[in-house]
C-alpha atoms as a PDB file:
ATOM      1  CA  UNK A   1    -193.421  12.204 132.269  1.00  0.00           C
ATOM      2  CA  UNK A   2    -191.381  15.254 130.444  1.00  0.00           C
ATOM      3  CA  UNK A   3    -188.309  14.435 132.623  1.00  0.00           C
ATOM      4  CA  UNK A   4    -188.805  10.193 131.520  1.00  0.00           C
ATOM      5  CA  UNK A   5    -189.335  12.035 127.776  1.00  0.00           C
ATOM      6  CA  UNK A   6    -186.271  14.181 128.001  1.00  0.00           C
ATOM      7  CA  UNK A   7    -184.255  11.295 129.078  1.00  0.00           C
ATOM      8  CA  UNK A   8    -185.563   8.744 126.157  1.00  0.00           C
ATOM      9  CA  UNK A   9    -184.402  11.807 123.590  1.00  0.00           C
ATOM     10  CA  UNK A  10    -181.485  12.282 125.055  1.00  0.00           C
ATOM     11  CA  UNK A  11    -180.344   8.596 124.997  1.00  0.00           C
ATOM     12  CA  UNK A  12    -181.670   8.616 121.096  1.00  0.00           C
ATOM     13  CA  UNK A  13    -179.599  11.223 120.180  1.00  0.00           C
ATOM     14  CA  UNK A  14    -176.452   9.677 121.759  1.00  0.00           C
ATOM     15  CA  UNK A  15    -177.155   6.353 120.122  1.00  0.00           C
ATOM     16  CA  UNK A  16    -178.291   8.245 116.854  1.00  0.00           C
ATOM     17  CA  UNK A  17    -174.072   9.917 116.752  1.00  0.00           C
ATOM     18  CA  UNK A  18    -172.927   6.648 118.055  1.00  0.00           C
ATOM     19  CA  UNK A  19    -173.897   5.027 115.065  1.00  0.00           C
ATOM     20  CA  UNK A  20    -173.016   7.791 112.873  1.00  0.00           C
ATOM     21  CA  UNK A  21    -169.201   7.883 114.188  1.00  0.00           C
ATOM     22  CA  UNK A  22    -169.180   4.057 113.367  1.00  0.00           C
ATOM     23  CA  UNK A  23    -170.668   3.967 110.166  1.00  0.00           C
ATOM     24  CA  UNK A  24    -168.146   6.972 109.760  1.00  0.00           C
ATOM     25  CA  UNK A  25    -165.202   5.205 110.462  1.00  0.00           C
ATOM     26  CA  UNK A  26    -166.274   2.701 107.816  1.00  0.00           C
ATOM     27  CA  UNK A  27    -166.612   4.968 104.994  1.00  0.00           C
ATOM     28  CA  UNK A  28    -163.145   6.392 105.947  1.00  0.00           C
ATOM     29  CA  UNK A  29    -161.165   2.845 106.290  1.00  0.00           C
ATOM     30  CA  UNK A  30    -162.640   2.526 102.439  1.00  0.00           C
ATOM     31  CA  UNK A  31    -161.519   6.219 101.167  1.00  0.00           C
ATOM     32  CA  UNK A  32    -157.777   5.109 103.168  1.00  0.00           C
ATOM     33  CA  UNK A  33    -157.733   2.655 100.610  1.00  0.00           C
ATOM     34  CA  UNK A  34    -159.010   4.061  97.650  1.00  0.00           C
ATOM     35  CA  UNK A  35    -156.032   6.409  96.919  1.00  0.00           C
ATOM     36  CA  UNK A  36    -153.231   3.884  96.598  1.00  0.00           C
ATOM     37  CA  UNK A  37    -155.545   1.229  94.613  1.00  0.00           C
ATOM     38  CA  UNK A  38    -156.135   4.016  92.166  1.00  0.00           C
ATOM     39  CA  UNK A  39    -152.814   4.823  92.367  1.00  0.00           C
ATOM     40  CA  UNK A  40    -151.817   1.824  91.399  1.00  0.00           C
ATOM     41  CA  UNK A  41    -154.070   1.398  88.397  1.00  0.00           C
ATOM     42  CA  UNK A  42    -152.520   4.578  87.037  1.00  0.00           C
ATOM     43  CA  UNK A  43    -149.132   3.893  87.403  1.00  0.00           C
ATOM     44  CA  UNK A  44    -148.821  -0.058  86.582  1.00  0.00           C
ATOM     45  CA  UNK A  45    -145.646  -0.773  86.263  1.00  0.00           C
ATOM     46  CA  UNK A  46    -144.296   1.692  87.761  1.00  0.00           C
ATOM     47  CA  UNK A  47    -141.660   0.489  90.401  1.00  0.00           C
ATOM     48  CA  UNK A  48    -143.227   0.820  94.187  1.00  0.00           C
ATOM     49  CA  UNK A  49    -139.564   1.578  96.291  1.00  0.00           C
ATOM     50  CA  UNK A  50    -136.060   2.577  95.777  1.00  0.00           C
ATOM     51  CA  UNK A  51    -135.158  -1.285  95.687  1.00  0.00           C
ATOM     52  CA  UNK A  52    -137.058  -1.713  92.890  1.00  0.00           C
ATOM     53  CA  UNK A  53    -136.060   1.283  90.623  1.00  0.00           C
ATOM     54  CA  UNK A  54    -132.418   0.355  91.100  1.00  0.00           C
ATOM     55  CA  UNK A  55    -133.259  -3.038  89.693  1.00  0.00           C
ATOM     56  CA  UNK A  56    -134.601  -1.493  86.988  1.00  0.00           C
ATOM     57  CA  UNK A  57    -131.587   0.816  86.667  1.00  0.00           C
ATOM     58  CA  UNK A  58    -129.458  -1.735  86.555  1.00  0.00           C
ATOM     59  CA  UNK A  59    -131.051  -3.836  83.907  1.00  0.00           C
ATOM     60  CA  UNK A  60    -131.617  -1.180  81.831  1.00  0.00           C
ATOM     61  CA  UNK A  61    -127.853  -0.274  81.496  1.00  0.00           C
ATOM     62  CA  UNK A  62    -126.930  -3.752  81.251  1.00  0.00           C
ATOM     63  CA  UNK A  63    -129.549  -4.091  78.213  1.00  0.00           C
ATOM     64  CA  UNK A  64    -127.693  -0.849  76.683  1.00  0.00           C
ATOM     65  CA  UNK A  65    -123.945  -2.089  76.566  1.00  0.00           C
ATOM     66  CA  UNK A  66    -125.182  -5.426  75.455  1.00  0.00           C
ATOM     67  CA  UNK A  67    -126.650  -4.169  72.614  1.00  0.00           C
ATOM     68  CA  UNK A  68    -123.687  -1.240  72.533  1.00  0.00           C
ATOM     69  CA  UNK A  69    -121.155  -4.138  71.998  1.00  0.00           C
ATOM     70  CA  UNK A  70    -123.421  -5.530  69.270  1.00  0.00           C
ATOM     71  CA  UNK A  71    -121.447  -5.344  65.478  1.00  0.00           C
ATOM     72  CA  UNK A  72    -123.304  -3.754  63.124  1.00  0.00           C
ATOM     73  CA  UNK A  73    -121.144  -4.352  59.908  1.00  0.00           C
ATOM     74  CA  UNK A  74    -118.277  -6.917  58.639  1.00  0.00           C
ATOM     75  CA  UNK A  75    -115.785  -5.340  60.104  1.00  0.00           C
ATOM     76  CA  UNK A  76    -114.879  -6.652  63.328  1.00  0.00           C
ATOM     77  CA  UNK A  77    -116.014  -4.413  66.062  1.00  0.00           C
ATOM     78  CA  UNK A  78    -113.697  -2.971  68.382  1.00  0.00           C
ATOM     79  CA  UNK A  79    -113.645  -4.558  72.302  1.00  0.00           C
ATOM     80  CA  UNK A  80    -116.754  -3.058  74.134  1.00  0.00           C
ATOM     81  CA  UNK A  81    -115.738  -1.615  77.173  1.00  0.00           C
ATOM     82  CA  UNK A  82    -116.444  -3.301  80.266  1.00  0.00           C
ATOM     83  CA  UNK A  83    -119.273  -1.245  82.033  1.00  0.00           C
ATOM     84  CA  UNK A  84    -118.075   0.492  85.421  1.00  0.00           C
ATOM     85  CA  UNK A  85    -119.254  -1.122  88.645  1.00  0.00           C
ATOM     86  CA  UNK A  86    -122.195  -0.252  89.880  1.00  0.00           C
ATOM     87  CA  UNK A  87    -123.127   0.021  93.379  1.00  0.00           C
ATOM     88  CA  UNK A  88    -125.113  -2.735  94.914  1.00  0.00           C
ATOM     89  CA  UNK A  89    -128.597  -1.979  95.976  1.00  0.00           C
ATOM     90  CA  UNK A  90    -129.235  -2.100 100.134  1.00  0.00           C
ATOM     91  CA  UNK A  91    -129.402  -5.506 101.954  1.00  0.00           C
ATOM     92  CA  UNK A  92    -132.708  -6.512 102.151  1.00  0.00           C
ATOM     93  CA  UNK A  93    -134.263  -9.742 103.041  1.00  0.00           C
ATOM     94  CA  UNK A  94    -135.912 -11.684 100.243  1.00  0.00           C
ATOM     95  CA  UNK A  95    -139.153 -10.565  99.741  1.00  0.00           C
ATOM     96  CA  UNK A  96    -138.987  -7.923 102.034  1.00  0.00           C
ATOM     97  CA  UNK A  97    -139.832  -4.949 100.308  1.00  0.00           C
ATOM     98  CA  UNK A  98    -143.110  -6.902  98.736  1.00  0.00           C
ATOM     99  CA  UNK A  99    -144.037  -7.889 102.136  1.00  0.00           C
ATOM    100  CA  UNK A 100    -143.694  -4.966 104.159  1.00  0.00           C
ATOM    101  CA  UNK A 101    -145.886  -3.022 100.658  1.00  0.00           C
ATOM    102  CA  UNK A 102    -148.295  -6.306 100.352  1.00  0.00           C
ATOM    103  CA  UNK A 103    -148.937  -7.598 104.055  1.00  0.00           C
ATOM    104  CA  UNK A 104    -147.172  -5.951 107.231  1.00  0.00           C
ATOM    105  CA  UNK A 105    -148.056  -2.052 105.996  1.00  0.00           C
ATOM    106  CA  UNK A 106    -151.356  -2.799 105.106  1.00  0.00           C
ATOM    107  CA  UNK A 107    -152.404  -4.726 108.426  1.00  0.00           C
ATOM    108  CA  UNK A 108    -151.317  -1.634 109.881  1.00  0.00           C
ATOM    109  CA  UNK A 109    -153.068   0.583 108.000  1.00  0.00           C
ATOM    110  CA  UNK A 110    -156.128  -1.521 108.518  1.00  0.00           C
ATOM    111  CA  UNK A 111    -155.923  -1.639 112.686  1.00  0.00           C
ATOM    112  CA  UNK A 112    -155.326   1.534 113.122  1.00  0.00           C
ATOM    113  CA  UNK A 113    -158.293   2.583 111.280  1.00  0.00           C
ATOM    114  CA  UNK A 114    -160.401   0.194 112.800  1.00  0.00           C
ATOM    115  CA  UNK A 115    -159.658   0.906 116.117  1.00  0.00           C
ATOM    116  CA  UNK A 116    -160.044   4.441 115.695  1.00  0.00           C
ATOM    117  CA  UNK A 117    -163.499   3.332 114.658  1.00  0.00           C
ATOM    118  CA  UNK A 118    -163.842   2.244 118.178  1.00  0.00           C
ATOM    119  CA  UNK A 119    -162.439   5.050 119.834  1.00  0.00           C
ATOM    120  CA  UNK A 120    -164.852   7.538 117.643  1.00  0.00           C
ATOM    121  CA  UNK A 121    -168.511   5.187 118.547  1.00  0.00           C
ATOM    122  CA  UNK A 122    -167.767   5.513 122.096  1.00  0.00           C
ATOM    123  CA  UNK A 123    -167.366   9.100 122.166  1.00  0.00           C
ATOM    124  CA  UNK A 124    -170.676   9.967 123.288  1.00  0.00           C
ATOM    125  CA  UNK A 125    -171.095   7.494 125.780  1.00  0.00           C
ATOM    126  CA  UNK A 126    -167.613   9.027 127.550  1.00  0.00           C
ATOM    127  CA  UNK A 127    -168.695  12.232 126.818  1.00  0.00           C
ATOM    128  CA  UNK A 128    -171.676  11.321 129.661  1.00  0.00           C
ATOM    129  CA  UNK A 129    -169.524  10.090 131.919  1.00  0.00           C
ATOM    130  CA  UNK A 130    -167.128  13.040 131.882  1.00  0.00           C
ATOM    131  CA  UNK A 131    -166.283  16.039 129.269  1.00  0.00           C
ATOM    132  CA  UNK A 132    -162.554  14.870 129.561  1.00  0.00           C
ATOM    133  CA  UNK A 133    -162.907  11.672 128.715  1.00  0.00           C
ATOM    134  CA  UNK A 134    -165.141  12.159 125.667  1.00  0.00           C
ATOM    135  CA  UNK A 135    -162.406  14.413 124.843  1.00  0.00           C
ATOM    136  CA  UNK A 136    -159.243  11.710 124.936  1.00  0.00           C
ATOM    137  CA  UNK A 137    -161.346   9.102 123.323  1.00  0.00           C
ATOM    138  CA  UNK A 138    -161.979  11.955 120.000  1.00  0.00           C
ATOM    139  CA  UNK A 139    -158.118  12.954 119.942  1.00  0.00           C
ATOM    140  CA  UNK A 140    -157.390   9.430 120.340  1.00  0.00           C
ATOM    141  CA  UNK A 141    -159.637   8.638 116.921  1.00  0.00           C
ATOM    142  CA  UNK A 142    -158.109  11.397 115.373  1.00  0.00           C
ATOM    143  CA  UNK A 143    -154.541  10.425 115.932  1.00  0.00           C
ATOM    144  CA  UNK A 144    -155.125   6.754 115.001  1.00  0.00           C
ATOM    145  CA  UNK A 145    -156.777   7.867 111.657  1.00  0.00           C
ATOM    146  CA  UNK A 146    -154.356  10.801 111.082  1.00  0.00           C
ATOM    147  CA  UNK A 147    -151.653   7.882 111.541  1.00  0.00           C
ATOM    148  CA  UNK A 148    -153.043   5.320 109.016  1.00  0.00           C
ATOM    149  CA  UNK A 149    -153.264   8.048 106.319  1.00  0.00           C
ATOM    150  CA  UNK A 150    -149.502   8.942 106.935  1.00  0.00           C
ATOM    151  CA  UNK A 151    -148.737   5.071 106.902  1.00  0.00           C
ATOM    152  CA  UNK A 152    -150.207   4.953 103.031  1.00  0.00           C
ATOM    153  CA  UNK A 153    -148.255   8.160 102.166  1.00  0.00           C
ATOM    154  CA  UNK A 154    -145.131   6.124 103.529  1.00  0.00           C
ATOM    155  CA  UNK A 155    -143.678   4.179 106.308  1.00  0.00           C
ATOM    156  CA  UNK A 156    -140.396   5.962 107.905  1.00  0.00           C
ATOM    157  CA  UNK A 157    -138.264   4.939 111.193  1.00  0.00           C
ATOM    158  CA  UNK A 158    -139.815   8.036 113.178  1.00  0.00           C
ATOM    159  CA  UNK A 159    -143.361   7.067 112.258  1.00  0.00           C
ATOM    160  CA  UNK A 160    -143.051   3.826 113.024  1.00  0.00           C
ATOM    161  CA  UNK A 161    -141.514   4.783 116.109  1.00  0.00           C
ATOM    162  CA  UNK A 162    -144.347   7.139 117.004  1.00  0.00           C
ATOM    163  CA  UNK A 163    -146.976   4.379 116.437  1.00  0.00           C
ATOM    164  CA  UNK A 164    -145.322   1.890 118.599  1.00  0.00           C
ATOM    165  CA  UNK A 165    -145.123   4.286 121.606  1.00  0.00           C
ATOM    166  CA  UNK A 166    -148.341   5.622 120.557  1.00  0.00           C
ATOM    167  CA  UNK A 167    -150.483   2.041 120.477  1.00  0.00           C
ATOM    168  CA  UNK A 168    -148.435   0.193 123.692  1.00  0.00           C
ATOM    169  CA  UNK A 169    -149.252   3.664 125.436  1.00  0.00           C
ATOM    170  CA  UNK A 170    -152.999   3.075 124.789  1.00  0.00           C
ATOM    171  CA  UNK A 171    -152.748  -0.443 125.807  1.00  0.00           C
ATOM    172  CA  UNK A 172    -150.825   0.261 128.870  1.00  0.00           C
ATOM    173  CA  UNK A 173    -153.715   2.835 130.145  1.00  0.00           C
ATOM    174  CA  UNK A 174    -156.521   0.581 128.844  1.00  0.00           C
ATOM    175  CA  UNK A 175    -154.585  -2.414 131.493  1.00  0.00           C
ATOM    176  CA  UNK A 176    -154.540   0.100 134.387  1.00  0.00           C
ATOM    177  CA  UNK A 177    -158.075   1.489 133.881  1.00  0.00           C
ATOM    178  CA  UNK A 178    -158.986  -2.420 133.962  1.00  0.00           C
ATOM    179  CA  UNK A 179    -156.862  -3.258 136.988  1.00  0.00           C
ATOM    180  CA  UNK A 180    -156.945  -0.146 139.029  1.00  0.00           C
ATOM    181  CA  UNK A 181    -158.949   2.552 137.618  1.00  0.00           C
ATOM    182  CA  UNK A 182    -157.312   6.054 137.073  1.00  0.00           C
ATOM    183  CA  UNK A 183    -156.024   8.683 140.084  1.00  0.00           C
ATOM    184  CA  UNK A 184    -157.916  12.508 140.447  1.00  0.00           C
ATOM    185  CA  UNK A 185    -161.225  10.936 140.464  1.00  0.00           C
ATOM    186  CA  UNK A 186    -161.358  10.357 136.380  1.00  0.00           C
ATOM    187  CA  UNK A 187    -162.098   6.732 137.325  1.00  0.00           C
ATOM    188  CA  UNK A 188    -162.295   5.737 140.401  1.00  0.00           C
ATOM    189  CA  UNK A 189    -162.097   2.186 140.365  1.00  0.00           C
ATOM    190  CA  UNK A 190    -161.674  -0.793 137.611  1.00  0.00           C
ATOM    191  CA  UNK A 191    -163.811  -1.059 134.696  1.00  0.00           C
ATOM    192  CA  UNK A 192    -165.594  -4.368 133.347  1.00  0.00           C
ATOM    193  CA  UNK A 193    -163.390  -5.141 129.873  1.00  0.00           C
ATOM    194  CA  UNK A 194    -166.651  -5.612 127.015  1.00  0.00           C
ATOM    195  CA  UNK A 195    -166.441  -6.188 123.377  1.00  0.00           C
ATOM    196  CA  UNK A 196    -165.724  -2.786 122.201  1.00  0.00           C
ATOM    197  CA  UNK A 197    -162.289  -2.291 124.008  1.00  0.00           C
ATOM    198  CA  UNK A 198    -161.417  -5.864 123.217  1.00  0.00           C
ATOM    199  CA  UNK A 199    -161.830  -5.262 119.803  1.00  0.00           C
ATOM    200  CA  UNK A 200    -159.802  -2.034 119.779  1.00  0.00           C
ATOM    201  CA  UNK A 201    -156.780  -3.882 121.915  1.00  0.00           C
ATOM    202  CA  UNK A 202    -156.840  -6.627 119.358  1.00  0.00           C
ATOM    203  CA  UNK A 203    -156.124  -4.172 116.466  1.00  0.00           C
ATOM    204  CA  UNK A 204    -153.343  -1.738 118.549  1.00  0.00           C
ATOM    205  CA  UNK A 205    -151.810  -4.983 119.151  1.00  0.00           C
ATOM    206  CA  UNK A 206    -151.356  -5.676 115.228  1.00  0.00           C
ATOM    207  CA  UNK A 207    -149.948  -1.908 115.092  1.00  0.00           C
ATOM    208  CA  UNK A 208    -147.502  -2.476 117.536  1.00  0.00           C
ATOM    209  CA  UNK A 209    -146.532  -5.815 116.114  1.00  0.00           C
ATOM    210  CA  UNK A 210    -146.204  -4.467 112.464  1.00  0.00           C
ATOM    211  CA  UNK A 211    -144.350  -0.974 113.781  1.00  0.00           C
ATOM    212  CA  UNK A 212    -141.899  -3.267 115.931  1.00  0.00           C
ATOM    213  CA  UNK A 213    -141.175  -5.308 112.808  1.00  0.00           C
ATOM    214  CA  UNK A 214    -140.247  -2.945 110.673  1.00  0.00           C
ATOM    215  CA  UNK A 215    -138.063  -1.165 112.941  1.00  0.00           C
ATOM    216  CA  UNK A 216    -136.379  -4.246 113.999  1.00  0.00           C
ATOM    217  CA  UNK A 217    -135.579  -5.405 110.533  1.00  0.00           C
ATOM    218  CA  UNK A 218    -134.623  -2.241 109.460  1.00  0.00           C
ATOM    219  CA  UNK A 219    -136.665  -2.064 106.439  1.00  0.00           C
ATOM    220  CA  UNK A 220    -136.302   0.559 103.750  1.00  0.00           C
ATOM    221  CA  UNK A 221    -138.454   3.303 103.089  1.00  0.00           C
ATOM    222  CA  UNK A 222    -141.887   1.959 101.686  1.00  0.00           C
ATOM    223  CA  UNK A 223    -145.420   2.500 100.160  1.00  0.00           C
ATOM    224  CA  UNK A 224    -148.624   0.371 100.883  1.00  0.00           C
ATOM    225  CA  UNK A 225    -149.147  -1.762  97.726  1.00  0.00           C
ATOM    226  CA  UNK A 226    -152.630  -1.208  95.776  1.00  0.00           C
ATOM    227  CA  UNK A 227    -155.264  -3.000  96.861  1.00  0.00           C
ATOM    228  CA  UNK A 228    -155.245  -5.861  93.713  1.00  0.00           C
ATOM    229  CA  UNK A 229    -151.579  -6.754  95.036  1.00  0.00           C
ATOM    230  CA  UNK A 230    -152.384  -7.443  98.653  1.00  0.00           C
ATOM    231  CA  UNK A 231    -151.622 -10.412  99.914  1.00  0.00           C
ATOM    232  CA  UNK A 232    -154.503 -12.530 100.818  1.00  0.00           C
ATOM    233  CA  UNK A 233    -153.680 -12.745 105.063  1.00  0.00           C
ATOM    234  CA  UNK A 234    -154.329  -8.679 103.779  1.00  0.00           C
ATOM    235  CA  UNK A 235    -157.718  -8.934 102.348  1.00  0.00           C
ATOM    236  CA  UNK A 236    -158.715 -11.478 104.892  1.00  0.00           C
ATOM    237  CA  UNK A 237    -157.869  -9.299 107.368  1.00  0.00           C
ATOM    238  CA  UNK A 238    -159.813  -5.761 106.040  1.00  0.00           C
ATOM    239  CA  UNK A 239    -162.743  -8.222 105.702  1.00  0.00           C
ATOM    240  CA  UNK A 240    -162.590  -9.601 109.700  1.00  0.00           C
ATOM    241  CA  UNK A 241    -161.968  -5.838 110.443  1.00  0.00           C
ATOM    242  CA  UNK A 242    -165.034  -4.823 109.088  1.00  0.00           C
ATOM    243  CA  UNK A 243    -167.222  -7.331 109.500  1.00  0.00           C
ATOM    244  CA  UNK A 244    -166.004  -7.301 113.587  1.00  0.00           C
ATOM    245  CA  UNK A 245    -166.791  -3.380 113.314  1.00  0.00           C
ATOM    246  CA  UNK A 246    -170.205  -4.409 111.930  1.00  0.00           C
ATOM    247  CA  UNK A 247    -171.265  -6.741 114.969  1.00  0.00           C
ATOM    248  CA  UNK A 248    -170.712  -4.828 117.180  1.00  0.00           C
ATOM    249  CA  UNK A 249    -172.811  -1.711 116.265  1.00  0.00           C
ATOM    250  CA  UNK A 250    -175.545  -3.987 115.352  1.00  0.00           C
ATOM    251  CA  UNK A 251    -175.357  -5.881 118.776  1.00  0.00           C
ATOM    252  CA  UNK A 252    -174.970  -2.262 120.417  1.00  0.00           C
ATOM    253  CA  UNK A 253    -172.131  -3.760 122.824  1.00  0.00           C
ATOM    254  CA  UNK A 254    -170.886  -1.054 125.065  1.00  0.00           C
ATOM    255  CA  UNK A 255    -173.216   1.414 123.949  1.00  0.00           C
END
């Protein structure tokens, strides 16, 4: 009877942090968010990339010699002089900078939180099976969150680069722990694919796309957009996300 009571604790207490990490990782895909939507609110108008404040620029100087050249008494004014040249802003696809800000950034943002969600609720139950394993699952959360709050400081080539390698590495171990298990007796044979790891491929597969987008197209440097200027594929998204991340710690899957 103590040994069947010790056991019923002990399950308790792993389902009591189970549900703690995942409620966690809910509360932190909301605070990911809240800096740039406040952000925004206290800098409207501000321009959100370099494409943007050279627009600016240049209407701004164009709006000075035009009223420069203006007369301002009878006499005839002298010729205005013609403004130098200035240099043309990058090449950039239409819309690009508003959809890589409004869409592709924040659906990366979004996955890569959510999924290290996943990795952080089944911490415990990997920590049972093996103190190494508990282990990569909690540096795994940690990276994917670490790498989401980089993302809304600021996409750049190498961390883009590092979250491609990153998520298709995760994916690639998931497949062989699914196919053939892993050598030294870490797992021994395949595992059964359940909810939970679907879930978390699903969302490292929208990191990889978005990362392998922007690198291929080359995409200047850019912040995600605040929250009110999100495109609505965004917000449906975060919604699914959460809702998905709520389902399964109600149903318990893979607990």
């Amino acid at each position: 009877m103590i040994a069947l009571s010790a056991a019923d604790s002990a399950g308790t207490l792993a389902h009591g942090i189970h549900y703690a990490l995942v409620a966690g990782g809910l509360v932190g895909l909301t605070v990911l968010l809240a800096p740039p939507t406040l952000a925004s609110r206290r800098r409207a108008g501000a321009p959100h990339d370099e494409h943007e404040r050279r627009i600016r620029r240049l209407r701004d100087e164009l709006l000075a010699h035009r009223f420069a050249a203006a007369p301002v008494t009878s006499v005839a004014p002298a010729p205005a002089p013609v403004p130098a040249p200035v240099p043309a802003p990058p090449r950039l696809p239409a819309s690009a900078a508003g959809d890589a800000s409004y869409v592709l950034l924040p659906l990366g943002v979004v996955s890569s939180a959510a999924s290290a969600g996943v990795h952080a609720a089944v911490c415990p139950g990997h920590f049972r099976e093996g103190t190494l394993l508990g282990v990569f699952f909690a540096v795994a959360a940690l990276a994917q969150l670490v790498w989401a709050g980089l993302l809304l400081r600021g996409s750049s080539r190498p961390l883009l680069a590092v979250g491609l390698a990153g998520n298709l590495a995760l994916l690639t171990l998931w497949t062989a722990t699914r196919t053939t298990g892993l050598p030294w007796g870490l797992i021994p044979g395949p595992e059964e694919a359940g909810p939970w790891d679907l879930a978390a491929c699903a969302w490292e597969l929208v990191v990889a796309g978005v990362c392998f987008q922007l690198l291929h197209e080359d995409r200047v440097r850019s912040r995600v957009g605040g929250w009110s200027g999100w495109h609505p594929v965004a917000h449906g998204f975060f919604a699914l996300s959460v809702v998905a991340l709520g389902l399964l710690t109600i149903s318990g899957a893979g607990a």
